[in-house]
C-alpha atoms as a PDB file:
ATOM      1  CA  UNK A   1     287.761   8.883 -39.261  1.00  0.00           C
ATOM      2  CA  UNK A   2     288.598  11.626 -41.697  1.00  0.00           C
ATOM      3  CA  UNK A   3     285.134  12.959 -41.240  1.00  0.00           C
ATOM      4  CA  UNK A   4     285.420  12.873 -37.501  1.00  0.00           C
ATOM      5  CA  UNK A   5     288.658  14.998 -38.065  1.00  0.00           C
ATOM      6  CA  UNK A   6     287.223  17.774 -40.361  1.00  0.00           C
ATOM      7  CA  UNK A   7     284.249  18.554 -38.559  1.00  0.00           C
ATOM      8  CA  UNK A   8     286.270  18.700 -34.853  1.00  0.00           C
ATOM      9  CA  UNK A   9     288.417  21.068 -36.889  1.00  0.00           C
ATOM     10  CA  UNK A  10     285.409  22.909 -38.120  1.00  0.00           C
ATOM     11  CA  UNK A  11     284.098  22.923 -35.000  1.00  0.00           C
ATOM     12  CA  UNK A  12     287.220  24.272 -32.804  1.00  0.00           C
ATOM     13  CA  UNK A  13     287.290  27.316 -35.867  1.00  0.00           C
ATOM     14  CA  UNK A  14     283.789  28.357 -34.571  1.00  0.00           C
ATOM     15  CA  UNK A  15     284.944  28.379 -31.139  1.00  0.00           C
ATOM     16  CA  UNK A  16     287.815  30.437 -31.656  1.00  0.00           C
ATOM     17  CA  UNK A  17     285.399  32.588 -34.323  1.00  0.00           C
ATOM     18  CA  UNK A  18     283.405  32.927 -30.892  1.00  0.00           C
ATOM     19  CA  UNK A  19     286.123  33.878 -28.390  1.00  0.00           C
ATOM     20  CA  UNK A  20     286.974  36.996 -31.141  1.00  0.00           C
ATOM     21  CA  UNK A  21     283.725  38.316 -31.649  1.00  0.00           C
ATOM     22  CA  UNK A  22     282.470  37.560 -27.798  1.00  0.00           C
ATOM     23  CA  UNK A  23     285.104  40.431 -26.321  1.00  0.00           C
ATOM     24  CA  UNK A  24     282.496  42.785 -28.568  1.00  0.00           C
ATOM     25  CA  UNK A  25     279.000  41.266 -27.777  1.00  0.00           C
ATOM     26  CA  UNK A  26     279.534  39.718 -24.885  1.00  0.00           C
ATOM     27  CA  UNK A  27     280.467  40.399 -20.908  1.00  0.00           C
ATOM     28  CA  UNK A  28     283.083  38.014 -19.249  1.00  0.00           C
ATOM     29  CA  UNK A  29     279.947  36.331 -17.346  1.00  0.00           C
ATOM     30  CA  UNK A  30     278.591  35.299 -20.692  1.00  0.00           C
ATOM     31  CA  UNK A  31     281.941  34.358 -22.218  1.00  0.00           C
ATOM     32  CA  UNK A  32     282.935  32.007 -19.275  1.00  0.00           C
ATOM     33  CA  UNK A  33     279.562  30.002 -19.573  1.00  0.00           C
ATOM     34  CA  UNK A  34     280.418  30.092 -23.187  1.00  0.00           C
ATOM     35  CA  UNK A  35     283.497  28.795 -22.808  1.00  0.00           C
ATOM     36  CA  UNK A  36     282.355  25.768 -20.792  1.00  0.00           C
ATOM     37  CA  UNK A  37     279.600  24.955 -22.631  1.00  0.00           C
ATOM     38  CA  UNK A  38     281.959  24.454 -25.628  1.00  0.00           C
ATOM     39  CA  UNK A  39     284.385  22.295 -23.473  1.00  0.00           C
ATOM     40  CA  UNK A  40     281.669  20.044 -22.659  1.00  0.00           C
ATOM     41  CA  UNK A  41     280.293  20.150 -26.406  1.00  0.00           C
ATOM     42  CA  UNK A  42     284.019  19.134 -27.882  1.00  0.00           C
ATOM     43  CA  UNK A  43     284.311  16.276 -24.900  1.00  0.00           C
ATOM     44  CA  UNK A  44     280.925  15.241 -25.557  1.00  0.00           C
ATOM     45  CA  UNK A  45     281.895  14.846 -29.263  1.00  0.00           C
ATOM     46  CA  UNK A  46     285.042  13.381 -28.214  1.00  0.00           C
ATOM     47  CA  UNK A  47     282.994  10.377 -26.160  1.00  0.00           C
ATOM     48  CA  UNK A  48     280.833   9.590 -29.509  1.00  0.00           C
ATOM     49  CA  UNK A  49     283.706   9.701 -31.831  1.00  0.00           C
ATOM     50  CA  UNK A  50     285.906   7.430 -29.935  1.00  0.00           C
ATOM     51  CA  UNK A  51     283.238   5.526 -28.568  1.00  0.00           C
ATOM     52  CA  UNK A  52     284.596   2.462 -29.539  1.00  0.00           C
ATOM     53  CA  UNK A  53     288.050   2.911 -27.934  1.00  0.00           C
ATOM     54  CA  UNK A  54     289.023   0.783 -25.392  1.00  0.00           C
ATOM     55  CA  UNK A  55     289.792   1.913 -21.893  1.00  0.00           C
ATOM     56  CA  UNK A  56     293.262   1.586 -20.805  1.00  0.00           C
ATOM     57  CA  UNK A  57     292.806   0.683 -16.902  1.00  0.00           C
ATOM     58  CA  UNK A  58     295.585   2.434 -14.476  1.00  0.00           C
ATOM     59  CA  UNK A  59     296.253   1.716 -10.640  1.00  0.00           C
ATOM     60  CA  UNK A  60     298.159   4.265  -8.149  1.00  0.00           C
ATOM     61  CA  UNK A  61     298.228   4.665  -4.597  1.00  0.00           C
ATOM     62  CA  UNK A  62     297.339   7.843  -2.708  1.00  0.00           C
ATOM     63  CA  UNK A  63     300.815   9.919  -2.342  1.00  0.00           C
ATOM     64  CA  UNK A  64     302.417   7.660  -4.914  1.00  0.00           C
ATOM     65  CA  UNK A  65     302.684   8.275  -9.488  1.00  0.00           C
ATOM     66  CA  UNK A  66     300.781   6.658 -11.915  1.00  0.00           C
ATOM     67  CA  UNK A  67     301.779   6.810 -15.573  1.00  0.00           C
ATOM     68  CA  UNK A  68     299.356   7.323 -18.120  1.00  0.00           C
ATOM     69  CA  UNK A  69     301.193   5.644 -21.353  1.00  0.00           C
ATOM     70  CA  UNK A  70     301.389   6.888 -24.847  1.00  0.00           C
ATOM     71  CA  UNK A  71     301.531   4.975 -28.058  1.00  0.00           C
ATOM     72  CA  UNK A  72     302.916   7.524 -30.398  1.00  0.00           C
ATOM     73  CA  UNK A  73     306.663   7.424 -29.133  1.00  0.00           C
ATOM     74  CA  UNK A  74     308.542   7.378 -32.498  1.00  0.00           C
ATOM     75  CA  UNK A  75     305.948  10.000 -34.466  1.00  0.00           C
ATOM     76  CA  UNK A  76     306.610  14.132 -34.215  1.00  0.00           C
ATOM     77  CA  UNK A  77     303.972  15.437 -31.617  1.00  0.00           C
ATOM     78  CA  UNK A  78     302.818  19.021 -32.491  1.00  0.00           C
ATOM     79  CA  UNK A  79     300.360  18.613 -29.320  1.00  0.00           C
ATOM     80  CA  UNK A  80     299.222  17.561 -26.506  1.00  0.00           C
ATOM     81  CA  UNK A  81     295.653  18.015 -24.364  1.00  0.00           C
ATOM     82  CA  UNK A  82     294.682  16.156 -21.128  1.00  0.00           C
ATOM     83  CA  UNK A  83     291.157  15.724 -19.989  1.00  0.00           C
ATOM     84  CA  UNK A  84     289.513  14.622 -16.659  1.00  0.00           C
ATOM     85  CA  UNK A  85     285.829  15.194 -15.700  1.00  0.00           C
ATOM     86  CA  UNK A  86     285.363  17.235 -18.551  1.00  0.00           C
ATOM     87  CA  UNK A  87     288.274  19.463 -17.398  1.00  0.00           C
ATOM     88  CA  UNK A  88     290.955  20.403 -19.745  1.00  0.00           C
ATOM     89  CA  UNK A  89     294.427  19.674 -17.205  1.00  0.00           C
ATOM     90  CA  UNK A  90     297.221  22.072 -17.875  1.00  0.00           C
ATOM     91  CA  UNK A  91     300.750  19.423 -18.678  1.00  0.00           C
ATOM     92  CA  UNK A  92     303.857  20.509 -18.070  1.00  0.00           C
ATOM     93  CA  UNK A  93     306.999  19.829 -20.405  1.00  0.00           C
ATOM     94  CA  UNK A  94     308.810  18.827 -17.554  1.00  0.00           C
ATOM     95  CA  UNK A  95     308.782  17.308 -13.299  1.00  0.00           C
ATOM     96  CA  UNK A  96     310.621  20.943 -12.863  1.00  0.00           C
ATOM     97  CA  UNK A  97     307.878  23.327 -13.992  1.00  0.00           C
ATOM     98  CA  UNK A  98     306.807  26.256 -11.541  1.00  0.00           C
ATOM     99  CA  UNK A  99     302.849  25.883 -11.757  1.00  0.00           C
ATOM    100  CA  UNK A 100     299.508  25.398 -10.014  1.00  0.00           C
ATOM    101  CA  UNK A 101     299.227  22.055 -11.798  1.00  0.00           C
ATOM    102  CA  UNK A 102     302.976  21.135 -11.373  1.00  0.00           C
ATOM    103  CA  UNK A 103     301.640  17.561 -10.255  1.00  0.00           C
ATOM    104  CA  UNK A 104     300.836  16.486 -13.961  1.00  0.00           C
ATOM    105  CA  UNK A 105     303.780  16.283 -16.435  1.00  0.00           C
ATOM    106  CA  UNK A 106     304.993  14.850 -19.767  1.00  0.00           C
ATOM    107  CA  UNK A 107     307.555  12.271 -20.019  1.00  0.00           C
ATOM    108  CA  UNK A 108     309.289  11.271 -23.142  1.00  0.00           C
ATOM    109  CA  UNK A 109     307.223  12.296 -26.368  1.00  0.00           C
ATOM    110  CA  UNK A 110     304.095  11.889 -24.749  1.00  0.00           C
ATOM    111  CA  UNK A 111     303.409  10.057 -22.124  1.00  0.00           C
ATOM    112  CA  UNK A 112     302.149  11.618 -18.864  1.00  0.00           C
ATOM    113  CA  UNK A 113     303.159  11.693 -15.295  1.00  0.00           C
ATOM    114  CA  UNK A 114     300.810  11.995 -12.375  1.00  0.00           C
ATOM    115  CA  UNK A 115     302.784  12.351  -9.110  1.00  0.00           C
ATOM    116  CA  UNK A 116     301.582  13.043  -5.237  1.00  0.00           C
ATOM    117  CA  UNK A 117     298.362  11.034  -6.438  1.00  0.00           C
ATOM    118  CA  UNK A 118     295.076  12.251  -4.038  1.00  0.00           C
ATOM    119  CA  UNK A 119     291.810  10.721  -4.355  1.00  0.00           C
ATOM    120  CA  UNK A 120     290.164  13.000  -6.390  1.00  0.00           C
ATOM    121  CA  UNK A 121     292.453  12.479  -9.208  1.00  0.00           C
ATOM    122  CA  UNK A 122     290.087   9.339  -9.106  1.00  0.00           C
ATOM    123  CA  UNK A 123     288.478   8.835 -12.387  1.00  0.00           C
ATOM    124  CA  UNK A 124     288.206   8.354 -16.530  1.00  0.00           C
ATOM    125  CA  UNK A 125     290.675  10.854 -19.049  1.00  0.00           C
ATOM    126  CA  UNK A 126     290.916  11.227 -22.072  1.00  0.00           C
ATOM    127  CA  UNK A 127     294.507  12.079 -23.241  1.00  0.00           C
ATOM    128  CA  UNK A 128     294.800  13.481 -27.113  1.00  0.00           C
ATOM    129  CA  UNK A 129     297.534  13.904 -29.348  1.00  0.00           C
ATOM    130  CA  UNK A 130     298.241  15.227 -32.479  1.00  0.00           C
ATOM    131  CA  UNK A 131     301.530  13.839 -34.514  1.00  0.00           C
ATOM    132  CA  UNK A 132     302.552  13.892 -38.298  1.00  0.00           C
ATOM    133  CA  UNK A 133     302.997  11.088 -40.470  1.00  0.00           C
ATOM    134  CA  UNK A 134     304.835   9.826 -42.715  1.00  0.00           C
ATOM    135  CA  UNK A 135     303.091  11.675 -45.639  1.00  0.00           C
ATOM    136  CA  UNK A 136     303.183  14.741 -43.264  1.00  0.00           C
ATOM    137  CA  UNK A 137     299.604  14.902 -42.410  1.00  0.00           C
ATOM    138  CA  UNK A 138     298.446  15.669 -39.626  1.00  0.00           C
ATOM    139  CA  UNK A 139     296.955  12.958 -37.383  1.00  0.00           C
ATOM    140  CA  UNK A 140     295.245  12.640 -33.983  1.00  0.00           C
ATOM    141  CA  UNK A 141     295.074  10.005 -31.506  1.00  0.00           C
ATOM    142  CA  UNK A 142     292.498   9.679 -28.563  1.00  0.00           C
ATOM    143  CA  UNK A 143     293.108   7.551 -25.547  1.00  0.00           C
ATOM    144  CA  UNK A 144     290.896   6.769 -22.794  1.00  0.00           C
ATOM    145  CA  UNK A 145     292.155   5.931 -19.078  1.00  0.00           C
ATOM    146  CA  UNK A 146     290.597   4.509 -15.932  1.00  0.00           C
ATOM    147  CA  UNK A 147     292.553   5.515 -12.293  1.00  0.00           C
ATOM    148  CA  UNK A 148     291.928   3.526  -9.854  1.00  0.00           C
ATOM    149  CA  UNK A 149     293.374   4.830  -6.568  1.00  0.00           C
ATOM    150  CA  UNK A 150     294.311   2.781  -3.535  1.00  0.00           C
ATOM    151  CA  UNK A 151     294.804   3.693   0.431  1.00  0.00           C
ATOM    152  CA  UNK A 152     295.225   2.420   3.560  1.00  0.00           C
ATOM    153  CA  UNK A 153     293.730   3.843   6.896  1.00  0.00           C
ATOM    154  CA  UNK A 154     293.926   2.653  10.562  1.00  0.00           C
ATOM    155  CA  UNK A 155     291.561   4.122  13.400  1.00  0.00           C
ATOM    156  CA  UNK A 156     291.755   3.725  16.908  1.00  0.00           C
ATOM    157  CA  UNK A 157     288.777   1.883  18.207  1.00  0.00           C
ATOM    158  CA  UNK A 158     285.747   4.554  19.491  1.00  0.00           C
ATOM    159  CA  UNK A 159     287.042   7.440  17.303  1.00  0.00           C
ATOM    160  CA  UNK A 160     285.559   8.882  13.813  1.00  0.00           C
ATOM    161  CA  UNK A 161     286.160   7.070  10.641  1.00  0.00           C
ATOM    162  CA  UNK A 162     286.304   9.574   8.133  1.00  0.00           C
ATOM    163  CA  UNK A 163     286.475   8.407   4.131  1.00  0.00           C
ATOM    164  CA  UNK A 164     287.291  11.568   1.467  1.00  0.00           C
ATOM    165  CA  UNK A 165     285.560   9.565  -0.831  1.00  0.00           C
ATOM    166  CA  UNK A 166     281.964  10.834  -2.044  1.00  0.00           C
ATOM    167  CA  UNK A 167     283.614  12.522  -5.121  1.00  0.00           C
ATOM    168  CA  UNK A 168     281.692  14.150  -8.156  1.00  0.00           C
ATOM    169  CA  UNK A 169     281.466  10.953  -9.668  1.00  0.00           C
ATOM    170  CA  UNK A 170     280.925   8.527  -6.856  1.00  0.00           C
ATOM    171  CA  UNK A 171     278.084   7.004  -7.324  1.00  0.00           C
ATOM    172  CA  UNK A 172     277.965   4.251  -4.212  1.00  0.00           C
ATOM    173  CA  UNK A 173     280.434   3.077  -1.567  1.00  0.00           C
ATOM    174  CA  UNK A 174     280.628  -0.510  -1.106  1.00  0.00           C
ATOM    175  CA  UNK A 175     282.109  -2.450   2.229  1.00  0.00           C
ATOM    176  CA  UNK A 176     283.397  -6.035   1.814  1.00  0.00           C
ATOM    177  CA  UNK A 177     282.060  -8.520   4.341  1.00  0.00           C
ATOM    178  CA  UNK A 178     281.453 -12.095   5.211  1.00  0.00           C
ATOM    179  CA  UNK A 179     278.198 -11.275   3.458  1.00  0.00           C
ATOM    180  CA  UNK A 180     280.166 -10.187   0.362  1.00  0.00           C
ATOM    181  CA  UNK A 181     280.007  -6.473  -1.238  1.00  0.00           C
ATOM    182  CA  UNK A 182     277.469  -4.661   0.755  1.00  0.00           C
ATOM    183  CA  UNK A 183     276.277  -0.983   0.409  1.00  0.00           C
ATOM    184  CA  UNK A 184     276.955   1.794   2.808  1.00  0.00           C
ATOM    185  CA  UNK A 185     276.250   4.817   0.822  1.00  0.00           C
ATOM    186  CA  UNK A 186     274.560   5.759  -2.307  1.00  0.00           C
ATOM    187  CA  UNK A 187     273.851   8.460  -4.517  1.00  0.00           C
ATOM    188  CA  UNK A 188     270.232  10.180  -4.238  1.00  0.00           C
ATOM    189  CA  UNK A 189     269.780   7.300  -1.303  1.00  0.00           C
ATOM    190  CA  UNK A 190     272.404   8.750   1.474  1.00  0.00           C
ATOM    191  CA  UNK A 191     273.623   6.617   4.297  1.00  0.00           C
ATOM    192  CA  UNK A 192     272.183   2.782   5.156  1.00  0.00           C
ATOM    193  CA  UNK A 193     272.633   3.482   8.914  1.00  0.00           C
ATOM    194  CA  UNK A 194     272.197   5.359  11.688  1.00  0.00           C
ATOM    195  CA  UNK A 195     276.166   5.576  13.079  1.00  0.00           C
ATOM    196  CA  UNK A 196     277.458   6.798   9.440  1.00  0.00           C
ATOM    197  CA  UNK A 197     277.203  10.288   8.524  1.00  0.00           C
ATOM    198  CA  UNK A 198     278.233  12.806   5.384  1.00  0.00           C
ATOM    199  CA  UNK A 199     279.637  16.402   5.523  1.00  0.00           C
ATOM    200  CA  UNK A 200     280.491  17.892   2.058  1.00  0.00           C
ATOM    201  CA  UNK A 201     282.950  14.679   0.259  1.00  0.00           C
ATOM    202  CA  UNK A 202     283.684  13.036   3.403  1.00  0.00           C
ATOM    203  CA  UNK A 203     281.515   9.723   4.485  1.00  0.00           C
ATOM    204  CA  UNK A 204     281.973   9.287   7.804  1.00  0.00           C
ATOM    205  CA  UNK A 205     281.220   6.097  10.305  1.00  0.00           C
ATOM    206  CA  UNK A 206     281.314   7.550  14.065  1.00  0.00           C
ATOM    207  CA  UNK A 207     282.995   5.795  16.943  1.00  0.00           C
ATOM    208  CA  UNK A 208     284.593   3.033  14.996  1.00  0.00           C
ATOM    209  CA  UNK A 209     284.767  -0.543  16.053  1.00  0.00           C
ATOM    210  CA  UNK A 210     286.192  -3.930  15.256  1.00  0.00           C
ATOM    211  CA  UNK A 211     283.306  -5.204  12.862  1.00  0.00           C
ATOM    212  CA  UNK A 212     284.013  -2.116  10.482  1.00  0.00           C
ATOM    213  CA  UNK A 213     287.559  -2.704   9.571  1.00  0.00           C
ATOM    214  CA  UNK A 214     287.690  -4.293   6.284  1.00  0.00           C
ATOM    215  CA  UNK A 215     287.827  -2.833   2.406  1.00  0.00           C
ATOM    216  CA  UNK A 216     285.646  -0.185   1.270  1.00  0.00           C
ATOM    217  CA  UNK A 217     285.385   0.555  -2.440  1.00  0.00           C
ATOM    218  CA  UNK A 218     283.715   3.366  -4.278  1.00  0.00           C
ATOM    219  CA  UNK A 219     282.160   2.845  -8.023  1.00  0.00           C
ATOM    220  CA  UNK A 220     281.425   5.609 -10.343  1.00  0.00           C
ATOM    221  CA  UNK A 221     277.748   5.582 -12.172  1.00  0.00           C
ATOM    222  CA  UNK A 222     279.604   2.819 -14.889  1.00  0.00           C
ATOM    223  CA  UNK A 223     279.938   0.585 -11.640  1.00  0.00           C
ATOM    224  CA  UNK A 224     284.037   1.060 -12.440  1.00  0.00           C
ATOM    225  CA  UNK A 225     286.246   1.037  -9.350  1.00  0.00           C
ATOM    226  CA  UNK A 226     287.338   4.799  -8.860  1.00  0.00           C
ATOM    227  CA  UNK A 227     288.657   4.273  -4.890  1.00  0.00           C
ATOM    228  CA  UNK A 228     289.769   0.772  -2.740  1.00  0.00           C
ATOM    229  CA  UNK A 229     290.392   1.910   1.001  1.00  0.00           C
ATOM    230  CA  UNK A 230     291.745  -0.700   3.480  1.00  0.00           C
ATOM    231  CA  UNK A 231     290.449   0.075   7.256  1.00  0.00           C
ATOM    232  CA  UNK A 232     292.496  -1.775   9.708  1.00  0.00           C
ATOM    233  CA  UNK A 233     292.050  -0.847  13.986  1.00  0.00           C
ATOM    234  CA  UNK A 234     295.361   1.006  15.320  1.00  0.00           C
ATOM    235  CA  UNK A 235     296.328  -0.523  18.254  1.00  0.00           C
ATOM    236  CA  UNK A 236     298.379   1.984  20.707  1.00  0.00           C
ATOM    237  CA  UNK A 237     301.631   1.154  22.161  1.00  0.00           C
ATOM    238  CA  UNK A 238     300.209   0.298  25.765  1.00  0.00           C
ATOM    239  CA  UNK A 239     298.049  -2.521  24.430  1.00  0.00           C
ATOM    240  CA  UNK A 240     300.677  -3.870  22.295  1.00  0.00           C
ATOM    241  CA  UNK A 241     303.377  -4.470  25.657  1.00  0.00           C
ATOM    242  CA  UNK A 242     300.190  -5.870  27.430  1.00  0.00           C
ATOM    243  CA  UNK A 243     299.347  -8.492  24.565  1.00  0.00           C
ATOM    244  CA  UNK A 244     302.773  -9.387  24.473  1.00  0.00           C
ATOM    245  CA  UNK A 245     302.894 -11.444  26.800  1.00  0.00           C
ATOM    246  CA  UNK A 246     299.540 -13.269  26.891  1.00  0.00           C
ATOM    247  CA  UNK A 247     300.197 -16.498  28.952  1.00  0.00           C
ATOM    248  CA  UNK A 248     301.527 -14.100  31.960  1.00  0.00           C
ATOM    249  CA  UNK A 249     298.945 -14.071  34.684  1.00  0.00           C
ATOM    250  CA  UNK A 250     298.549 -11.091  36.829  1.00  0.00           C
ATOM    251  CA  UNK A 251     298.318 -11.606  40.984  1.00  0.00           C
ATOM    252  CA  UNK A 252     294.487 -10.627  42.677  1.00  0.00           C
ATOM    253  CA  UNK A 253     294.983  -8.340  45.695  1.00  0.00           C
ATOM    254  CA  UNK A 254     294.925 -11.734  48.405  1.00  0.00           C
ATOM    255  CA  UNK A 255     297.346 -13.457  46.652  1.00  0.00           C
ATOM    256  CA  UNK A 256     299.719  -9.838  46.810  1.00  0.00           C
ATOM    257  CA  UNK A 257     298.899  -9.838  50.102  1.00  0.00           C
ATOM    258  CA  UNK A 258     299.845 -13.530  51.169  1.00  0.00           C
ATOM    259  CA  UNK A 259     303.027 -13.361  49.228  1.00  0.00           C
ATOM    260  CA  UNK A 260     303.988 -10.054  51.159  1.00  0.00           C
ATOM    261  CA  UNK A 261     303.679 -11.897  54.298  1.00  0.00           C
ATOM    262  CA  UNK A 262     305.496 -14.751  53.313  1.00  0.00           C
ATOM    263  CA  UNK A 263     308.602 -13.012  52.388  1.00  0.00           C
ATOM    264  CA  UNK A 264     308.376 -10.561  55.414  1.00  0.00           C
ATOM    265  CA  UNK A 265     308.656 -13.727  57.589  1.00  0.00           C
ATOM    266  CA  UNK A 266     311.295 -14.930  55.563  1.00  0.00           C
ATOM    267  CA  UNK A 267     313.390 -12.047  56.181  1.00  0.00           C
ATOM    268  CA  UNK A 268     312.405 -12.033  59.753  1.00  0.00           C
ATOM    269  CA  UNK A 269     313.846 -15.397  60.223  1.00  0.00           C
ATOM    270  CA  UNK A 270     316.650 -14.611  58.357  1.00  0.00           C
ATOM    271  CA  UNK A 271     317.351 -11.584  60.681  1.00  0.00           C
ATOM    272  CA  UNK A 272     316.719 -13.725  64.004  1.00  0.00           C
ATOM    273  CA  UNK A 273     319.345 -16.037  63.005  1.00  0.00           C
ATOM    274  CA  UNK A 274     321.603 -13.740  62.109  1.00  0.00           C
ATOM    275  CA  UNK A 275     321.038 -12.146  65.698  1.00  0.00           C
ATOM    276  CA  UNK A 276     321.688 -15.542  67.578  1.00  0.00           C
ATOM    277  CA  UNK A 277     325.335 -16.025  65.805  1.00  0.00           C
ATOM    278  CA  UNK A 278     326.546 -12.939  67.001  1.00  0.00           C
ATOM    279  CA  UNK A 279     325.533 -13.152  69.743  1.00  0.00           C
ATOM    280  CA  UNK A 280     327.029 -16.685  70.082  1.00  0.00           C
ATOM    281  CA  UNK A 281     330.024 -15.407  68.956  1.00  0.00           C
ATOM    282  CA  UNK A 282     330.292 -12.377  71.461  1.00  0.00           C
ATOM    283  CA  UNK A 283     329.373 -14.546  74.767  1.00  0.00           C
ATOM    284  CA  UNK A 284     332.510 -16.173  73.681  1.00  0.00           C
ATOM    285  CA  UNK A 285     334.895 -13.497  74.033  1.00  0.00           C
END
């Protein structure tokens, strides 16, 4: 562990010797590529040093917060550093922070907030802190996370399903059926039929009907869950007063007709008797 320590520290003192001397040798092109190519060395090393950390699995729902906990509560944290898809995600000290990442926040010493969840927050990070012990050494603790993002969609029947899904770590989508887990899409494969279609991230599944409601799931290359979407049909507000009443038969055009008749002679009757009173009456006077 110590070793694993000193040479990460050796290591980030080269890439800060670099980002010195690069400003002199080097134009910004170079010094970005630089830049991430030393982000994804350090991660890289971070995934073989802590290979044998377990993965803390998390569950949020699209719109909703997830918490990624922290187990260094009571120790003195001199930092934190958030990583996701071997992006380094800015934290802020607190929910009221004015940034482009305001979303992400710390809570407490050091655990982190992710609020207004959206699918592509999807994923594995990796979530390191540096404390001080007791002997006033410095320390550092890695922990890994798994998100696992839920959502619910409902499509009228004959329109497009579309599923922001096909993320840069999707590596199938998955459709739960009386069959059991069946593949729609895959990675280097595409689609498995002729009605579903992909633009850019979105799968889509044109003029939906009944027999594709269900739960669709999407599993990264690990086969770990990354997305669950429930598909349900949405039912409009006409068809919902006509199901209401289901044991209410409606009249055929004979039957209207016969029924109009009958009460027309009804009334006429009605009327005829009325007539022959009155009359009655007035043949009296």
């Amino acid at each position: 562990h110590l070793c694993g320590i000193y040479f990460q520290f050796e290591f980030e003192f080269l890439l800060n010797l670099l980002w010195i001397t690069s400003f002199d040798t080097r134009t910004k092109d170079s010094f970005r590529t630089l830049t991430m190519f030393s982000k994804l060395l350090l991660l890289l090393f971070y995934f073989i040093n802590y290979s044998g950390t377990s993965t803390k699995p998390v569950s949020g729902t699209k719109g909703g917060n997830v918490t990624l906990t922290c187990e260094s509560e009571d120790r003195e944290i001199t930092h934190i550093s958030l990583f996701h898809q071997a992006d380094e995600i800015p934290v802020c000290e607190t929910e009221e922070c004015k940034s482009e990442n305001d979303r992400v926040f710390k809570e407490g010493s050091c655990d982190i907030i992710i609020k207004d969840l959206k699918l592509s927050d999807a994923g594995k990070y990796i979530l390191r802190v540096r404390y001080t012990n007791d002997q006033a050494e410095l320390e550092r603790q890695i922990t890994e996370y798994h998100l696992h993002i839920h959502d619910e969609i409902s499509v009228k029947k004959g329109e497009d399903l579309k599923l922001d899904v096909l993320l840069i770590n999707a590596d199938k989508v998955e459709r739960n059926s009386s069959e059991g887990w069946t593949e729609v899409w895959t990675r280097g494969h595409g689609v498995n039929s002729d009605r579903l279609t992909v633009s850019d991230e979105t799968l889509i599944i044109n003029e939906f009907t009944v027999t594709d409601t269900g739960t669709y799931r999407v599993l990264d290359y690990e086969g770990e869950t990354l997305i669950t979407v429930s598909v349900t049909e949405s039912v409009s507000t006409g068809e919902h007063k006509a199901s209401s009443h289901p044991d209410r038969k409606l009249l055929s055009w004979p039957e209207k007709v016969n029924g109009i008749f009958v009460i027309t002679i009804v009334i006429a009757y009605i009327v005829i008797m009325a007539l022959q009173i009155v009359l009655r009456f007035a043949g009296r006077f």
